[in-house]
Every structure is written in C-alpha cells, then in structure tokens.
PDB file of N, CA and C in Angstrom:
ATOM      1  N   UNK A   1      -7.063  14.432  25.275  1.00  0.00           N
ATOM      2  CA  UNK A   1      -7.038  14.817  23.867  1.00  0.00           C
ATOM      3  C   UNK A   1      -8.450  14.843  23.312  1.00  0.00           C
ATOM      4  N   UNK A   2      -8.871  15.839  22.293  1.00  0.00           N
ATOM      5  CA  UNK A   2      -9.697  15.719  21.777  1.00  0.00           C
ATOM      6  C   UNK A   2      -9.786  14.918  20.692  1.00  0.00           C
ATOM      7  N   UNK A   3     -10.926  14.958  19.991  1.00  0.00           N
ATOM      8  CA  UNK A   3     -11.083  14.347  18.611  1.00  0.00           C
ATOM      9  C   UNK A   3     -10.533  14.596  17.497  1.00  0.00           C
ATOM     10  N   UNK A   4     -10.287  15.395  17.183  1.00  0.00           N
ATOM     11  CA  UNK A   4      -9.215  15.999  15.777  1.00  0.00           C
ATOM     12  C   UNK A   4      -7.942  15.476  16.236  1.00  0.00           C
ATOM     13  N   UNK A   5      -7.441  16.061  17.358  1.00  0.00           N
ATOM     14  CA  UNK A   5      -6.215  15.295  17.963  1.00  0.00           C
ATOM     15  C   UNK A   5      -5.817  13.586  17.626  1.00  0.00           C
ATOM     16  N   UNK A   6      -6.624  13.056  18.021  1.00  0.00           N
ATOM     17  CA  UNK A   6      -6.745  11.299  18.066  1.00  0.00           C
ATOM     18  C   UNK A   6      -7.137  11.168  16.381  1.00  0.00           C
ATOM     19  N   UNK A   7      -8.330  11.954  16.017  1.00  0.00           N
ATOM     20  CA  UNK A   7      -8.185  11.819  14.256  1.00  0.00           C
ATOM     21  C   UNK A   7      -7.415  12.439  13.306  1.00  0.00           C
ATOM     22  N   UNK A   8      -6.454  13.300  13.777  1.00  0.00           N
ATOM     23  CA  UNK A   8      -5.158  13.286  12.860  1.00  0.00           C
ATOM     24  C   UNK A   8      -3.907  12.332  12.995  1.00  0.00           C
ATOM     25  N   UNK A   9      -3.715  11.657  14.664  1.00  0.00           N
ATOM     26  CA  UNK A   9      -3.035  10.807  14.562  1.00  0.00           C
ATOM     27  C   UNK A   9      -3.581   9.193  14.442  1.00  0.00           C
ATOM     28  N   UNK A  10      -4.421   8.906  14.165  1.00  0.00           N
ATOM     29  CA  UNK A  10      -4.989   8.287  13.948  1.00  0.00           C
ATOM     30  C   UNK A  10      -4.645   7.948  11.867  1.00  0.00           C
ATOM     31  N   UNK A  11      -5.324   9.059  11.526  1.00  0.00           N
ATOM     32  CA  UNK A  11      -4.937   8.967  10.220  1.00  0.00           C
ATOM     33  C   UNK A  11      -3.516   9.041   9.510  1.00  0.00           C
ATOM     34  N   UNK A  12      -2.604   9.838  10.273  1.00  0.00           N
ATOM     35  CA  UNK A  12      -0.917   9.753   9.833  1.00  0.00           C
ATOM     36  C   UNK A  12      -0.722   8.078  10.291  1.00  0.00           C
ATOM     37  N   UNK A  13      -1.198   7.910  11.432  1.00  0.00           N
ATOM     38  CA  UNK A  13      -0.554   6.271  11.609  1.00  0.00           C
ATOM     39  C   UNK A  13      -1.528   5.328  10.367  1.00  0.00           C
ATOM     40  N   UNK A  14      -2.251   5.153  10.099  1.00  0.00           N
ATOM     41  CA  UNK A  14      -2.984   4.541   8.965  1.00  0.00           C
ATOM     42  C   UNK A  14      -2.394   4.845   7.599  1.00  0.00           C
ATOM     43  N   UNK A  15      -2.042   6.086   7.132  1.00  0.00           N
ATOM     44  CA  UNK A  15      -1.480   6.570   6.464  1.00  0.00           C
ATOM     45  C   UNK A  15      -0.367   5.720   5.924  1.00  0.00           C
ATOM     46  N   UNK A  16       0.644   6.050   7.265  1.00  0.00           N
ATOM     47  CA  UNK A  16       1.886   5.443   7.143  1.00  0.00           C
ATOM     48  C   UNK A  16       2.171   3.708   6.939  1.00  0.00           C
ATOM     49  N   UNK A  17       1.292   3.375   7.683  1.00  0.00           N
ATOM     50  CA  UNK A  17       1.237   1.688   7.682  1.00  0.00           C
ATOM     51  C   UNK A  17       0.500   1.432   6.194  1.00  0.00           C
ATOM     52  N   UNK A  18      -0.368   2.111   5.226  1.00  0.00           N
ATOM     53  CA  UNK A  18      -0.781   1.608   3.862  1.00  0.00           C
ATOM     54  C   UNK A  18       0.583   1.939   3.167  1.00  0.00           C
ATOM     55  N   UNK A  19       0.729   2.763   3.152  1.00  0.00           N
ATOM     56  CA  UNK A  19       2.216   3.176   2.660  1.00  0.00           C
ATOM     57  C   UNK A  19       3.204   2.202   2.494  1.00  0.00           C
ATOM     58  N   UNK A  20       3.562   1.916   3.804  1.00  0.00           N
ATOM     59  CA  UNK A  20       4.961   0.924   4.273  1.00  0.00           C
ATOM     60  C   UNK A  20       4.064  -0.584   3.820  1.00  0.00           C
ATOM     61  N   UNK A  21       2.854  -0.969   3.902  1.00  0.00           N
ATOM     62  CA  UNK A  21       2.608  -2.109   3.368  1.00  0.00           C
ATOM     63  C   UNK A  21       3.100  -2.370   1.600  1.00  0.00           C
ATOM     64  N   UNK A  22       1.981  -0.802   1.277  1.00  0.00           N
ATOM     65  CA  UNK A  22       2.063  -1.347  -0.084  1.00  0.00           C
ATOM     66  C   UNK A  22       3.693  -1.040  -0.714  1.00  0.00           C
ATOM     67  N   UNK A  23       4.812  -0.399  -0.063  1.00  0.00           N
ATOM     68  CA  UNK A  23       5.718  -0.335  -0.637  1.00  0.00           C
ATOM     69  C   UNK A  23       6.407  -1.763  -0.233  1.00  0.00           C
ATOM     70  N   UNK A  24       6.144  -2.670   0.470  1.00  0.00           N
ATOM     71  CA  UNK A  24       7.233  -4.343   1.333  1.00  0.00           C
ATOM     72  C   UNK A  24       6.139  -4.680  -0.483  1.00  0.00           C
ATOM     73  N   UNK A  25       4.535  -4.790  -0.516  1.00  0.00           N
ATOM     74  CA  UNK A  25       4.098  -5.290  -1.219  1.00  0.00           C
ATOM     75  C   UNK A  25       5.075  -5.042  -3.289  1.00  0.00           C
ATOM     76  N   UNK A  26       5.454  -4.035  -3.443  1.00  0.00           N
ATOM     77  CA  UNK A  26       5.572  -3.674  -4.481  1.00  0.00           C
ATOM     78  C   UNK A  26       7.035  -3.812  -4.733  1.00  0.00           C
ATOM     79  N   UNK A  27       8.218  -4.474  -3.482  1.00  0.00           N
ATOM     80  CA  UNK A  27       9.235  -4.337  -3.734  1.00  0.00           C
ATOM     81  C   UNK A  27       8.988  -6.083  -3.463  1.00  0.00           C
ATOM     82  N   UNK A  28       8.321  -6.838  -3.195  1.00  0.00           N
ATOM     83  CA  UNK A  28       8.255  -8.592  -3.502  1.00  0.00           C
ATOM     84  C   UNK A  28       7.754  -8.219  -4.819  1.00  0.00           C
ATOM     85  N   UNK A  29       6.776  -8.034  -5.135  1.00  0.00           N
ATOM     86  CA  UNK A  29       6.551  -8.322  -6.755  1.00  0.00           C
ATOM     87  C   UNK A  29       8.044  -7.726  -7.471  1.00  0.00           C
ATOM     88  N   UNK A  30       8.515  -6.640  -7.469  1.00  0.00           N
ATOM     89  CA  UNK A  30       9.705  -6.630  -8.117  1.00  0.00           C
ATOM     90  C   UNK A  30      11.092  -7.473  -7.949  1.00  0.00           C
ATOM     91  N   UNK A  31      11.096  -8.097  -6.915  1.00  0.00           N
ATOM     92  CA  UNK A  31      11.714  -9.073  -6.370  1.00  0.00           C
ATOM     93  C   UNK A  31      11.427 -10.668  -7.305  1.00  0.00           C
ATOM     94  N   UNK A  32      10.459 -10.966  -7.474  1.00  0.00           N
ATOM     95  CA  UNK A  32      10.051 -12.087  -8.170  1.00  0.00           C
ATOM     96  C   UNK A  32       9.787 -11.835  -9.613  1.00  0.00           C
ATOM     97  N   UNK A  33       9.670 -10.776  -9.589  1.00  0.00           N
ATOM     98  CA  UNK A  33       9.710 -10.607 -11.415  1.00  0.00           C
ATOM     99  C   UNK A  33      11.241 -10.691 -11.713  1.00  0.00           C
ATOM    100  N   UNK A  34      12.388 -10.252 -10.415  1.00  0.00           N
ATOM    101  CA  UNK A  34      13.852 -10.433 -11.214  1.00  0.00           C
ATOM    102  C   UNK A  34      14.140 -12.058 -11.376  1.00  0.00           C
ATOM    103  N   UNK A  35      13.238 -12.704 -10.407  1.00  0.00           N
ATOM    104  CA  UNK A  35      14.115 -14.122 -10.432  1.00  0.00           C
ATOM    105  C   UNK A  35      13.608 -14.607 -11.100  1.00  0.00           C
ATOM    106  N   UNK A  36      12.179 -14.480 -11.379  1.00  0.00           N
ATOM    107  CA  UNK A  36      11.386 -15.236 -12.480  1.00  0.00           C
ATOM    108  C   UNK A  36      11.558 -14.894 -13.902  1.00  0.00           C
ATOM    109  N   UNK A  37      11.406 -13.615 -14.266  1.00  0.00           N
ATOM    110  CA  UNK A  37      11.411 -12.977 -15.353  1.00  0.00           C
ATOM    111  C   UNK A  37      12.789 -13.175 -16.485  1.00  0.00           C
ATOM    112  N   UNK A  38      12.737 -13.086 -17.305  1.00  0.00           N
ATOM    113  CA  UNK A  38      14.140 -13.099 -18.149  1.00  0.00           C
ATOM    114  C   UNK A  38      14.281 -11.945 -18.718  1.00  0.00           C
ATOM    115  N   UNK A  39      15.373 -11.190 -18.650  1.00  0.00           N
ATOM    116  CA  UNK A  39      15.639  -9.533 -18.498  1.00  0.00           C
ATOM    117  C   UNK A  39      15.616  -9.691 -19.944  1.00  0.00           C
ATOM    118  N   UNK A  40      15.830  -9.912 -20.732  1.00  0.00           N
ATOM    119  CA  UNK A  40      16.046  -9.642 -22.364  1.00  0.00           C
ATOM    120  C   UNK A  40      14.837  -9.689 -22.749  1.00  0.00           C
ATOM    121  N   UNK A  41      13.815 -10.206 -22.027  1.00  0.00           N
ATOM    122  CA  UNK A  41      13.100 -10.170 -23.186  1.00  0.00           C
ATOM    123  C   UNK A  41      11.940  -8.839 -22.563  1.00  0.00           C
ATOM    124  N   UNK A  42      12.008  -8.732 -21.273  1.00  0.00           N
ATOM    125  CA  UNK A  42      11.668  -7.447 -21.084  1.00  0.00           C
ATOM    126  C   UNK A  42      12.167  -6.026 -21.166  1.00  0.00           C
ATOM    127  N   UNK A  43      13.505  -5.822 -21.320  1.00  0.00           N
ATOM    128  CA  UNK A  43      13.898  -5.308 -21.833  1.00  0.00           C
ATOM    129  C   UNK A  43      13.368  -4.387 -23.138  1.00  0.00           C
ATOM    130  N   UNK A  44      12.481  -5.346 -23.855  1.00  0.00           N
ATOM    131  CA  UNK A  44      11.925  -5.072 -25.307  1.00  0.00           C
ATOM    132  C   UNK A  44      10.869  -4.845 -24.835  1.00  0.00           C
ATOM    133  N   UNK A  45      10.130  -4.602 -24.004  1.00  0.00           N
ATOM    134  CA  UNK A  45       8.872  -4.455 -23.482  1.00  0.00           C
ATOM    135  C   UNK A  45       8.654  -3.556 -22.434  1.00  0.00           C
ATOM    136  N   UNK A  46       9.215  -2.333 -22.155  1.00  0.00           N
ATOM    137  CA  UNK A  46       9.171  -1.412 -21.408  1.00  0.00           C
ATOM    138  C   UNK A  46       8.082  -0.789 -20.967  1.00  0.00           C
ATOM    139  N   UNK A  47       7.381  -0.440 -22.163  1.00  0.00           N
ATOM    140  CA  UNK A  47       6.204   0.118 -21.872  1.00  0.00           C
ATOM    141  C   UNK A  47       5.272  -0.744 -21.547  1.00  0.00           C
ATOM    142  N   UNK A  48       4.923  -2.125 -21.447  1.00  0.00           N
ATOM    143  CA  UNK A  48       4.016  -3.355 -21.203  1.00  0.00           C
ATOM    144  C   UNK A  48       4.570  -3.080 -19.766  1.00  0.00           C
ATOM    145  N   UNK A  49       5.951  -3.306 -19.570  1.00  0.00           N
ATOM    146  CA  UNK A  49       6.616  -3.489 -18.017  1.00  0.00           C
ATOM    147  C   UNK A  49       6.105  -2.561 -17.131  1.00  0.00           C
ATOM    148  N   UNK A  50       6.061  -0.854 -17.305  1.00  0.00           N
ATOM    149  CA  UNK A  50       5.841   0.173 -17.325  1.00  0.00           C
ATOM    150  C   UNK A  50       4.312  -0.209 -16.865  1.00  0.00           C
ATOM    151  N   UNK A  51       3.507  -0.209 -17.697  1.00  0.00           N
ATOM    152  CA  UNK A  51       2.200  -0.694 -17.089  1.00  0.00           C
ATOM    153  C   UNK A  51       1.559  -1.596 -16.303  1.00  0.00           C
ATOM    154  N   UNK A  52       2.176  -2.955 -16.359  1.00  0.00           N
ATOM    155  CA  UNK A  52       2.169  -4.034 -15.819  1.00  0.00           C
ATOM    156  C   UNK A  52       2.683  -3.396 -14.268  1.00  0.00           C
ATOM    157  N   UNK A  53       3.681  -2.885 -13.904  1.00  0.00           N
ATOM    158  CA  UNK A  53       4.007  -2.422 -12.474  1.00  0.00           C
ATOM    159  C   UNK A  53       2.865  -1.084 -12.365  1.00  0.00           C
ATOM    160  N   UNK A  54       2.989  -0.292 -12.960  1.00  0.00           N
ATOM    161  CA  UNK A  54       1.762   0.676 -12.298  1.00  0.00           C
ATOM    162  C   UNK A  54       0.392  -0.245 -11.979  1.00  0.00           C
ATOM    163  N   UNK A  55      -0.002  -0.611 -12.832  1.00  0.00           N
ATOM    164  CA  UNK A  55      -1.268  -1.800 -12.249  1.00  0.00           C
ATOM    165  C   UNK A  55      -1.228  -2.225 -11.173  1.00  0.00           C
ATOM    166  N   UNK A  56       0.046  -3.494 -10.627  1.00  0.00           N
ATOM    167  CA  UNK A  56      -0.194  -3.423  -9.777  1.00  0.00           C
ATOM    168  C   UNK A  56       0.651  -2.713  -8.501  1.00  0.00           C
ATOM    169  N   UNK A  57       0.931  -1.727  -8.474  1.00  0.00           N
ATOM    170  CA  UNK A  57       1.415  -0.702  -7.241  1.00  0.00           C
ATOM    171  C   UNK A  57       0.182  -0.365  -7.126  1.00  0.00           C
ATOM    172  N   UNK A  58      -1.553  -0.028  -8.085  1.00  0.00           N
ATOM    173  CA  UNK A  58      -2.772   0.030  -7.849  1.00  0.00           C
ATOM    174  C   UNK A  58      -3.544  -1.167  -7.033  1.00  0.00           C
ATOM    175  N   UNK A  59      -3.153  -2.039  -7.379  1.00  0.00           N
ATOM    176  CA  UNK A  59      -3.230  -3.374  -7.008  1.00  0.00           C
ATOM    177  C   UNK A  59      -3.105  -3.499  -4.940  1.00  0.00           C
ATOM    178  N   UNK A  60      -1.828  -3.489  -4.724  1.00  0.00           N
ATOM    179  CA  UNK A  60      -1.053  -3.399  -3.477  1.00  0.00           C
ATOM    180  C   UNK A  60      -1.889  -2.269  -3.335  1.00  0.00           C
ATOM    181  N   UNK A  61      -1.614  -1.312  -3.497  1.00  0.00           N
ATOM    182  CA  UNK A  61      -2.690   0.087  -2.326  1.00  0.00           C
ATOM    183  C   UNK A  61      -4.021  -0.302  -2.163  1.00  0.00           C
ATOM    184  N   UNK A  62      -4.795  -0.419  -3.125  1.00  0.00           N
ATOM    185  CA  UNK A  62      -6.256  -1.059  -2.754  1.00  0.00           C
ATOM    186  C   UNK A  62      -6.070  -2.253  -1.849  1.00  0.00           C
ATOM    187  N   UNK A  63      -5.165  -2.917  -1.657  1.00  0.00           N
ATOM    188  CA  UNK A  63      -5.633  -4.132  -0.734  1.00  0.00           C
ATOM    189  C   UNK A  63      -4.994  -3.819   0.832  1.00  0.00           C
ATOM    190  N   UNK A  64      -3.898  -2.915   0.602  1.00  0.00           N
ATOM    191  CA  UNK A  64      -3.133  -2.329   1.791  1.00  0.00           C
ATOM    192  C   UNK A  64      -4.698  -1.392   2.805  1.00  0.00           C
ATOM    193  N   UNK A  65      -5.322  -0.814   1.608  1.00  0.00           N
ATOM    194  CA  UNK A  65      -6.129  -0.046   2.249  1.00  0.00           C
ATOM    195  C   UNK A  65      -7.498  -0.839   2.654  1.00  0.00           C
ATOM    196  N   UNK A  66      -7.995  -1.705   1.672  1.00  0.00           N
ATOM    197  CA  UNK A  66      -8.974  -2.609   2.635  1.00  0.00           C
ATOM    198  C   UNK A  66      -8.352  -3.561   3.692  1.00  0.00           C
ATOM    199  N   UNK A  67      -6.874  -3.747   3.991  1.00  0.00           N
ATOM    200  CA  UNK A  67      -6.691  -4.632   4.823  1.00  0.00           C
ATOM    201  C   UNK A  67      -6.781  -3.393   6.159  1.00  0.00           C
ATOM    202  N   UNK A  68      -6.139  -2.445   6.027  1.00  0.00           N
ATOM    203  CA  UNK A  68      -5.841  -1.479   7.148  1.00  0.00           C
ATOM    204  C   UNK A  68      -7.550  -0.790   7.886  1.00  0.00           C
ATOM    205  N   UNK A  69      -8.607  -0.567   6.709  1.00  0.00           N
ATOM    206  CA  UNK A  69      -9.703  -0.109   6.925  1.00  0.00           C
ATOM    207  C   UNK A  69     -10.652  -0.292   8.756  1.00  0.00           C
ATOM    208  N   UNK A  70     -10.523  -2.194   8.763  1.00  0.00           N
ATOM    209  CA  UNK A  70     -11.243  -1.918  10.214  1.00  0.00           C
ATOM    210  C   UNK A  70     -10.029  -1.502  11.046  1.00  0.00           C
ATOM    211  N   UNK A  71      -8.651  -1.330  10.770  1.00  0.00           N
ATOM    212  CA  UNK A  71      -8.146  -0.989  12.129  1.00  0.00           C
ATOM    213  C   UNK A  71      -8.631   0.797  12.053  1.00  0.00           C
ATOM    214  N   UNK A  72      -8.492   1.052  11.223  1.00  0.00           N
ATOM    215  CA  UNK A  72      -9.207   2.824  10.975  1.00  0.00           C
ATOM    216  C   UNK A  72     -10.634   2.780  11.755  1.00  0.00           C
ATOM    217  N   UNK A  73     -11.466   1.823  11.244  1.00  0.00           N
ATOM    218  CA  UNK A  73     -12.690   2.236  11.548  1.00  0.00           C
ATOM    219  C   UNK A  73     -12.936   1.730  13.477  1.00  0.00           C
ATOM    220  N   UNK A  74     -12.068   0.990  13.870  1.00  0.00           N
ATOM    221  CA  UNK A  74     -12.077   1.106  15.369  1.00  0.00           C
ATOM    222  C   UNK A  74     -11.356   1.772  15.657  1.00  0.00           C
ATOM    223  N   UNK A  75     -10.369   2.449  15.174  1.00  0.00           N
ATOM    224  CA  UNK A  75      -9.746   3.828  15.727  1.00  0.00           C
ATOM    225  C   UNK A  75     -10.764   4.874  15.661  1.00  0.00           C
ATOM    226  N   UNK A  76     -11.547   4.884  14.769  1.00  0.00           N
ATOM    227  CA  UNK A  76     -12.239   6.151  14.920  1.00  0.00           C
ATOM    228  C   UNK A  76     -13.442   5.725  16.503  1.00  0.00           C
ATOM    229  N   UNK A  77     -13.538   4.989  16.458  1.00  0.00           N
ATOM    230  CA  UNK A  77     -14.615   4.678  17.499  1.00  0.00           C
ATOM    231  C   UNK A  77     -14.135   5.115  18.929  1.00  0.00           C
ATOM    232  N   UNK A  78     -12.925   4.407  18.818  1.00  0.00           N
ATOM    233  CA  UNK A  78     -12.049   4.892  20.031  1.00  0.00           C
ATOM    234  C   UNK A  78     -12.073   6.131  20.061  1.00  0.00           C
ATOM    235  N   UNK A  79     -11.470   6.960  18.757  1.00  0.00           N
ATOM    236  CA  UNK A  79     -11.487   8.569  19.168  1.00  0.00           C
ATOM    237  C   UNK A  79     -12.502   8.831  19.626  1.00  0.00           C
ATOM    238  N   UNK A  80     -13.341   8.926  19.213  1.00  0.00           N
ATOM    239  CA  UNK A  80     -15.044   9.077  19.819  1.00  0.00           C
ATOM    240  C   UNK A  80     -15.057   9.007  21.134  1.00  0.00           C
ATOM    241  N   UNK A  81     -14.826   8.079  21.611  1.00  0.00           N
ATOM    242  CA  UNK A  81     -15.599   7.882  22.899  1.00  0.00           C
ATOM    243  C   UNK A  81     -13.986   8.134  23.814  1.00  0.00           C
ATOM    244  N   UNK A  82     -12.764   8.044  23.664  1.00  0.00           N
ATOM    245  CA  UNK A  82     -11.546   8.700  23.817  1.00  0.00           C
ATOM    246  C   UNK A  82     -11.448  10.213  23.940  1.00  0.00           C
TER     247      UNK A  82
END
C-alpha cells in the first residue's frame, strides 16, 4: 500500500475512535446529570441546559482529540516508512 492508502485509513480509523469516544464521553455526562440533577428545576432552564451540554460535547471532542493525537501522529510515521 501506498501512502494515501494507509493515510486515509489511518484517518477514518482516528476519525471513528474520536467520535465513538466523545459520544461514551457525552452520554456519561448525560447519564449523571439525570441522577444528579433535579428535572424540575431544569426543566425551567432549557436554554442554560442547551448550552451547558453544547459546551461540553466541545469539551469531550477536544480531549477525545488530544487523547487520540499521538496514536495519529505514529500512524502517520508508520505510513511513511510503511
């Protein structure tokens, strides 16, 4: 295989694993906001809620993607010399 070869699968598998992290990551925080949280009173707070989860689903991807980064950056090395 060449290099584009190994760096497109390379990047769909990186891809997929930030993905599948930050979505396990974003379905525990929604997980602990049900047991912790008291629904009535968020309820009244939708749009705080609303933001508070987009934050961090920003949150989870930035760390999905610096955690995943050196396995990227020795994949690319491998392609290289692969």
């Amino acid at each position: 295989m060449n290099f584009q070869q190994n760096f497109k699968q390379l990047s769909r598998t990186i891809w997929l694993s930030v993905f599948i992290a930050t979505a396990i990551m974003s379905v525990g925080r929604l997980v602990f906001l049900a047991n912790i949280g008291d629904m009535t009173e968020l309820v009244h707070r939708g749009g705080d809620l609303w933001r508070a989860l987009f934050t961090g689903l920003r949150f989870d991807l930035k760390i999905a993607a610096i955690g995943f980064a050196p396995l990227f950056l020795i994949g690319l090395a491998v392609a290289v010399s692969g």
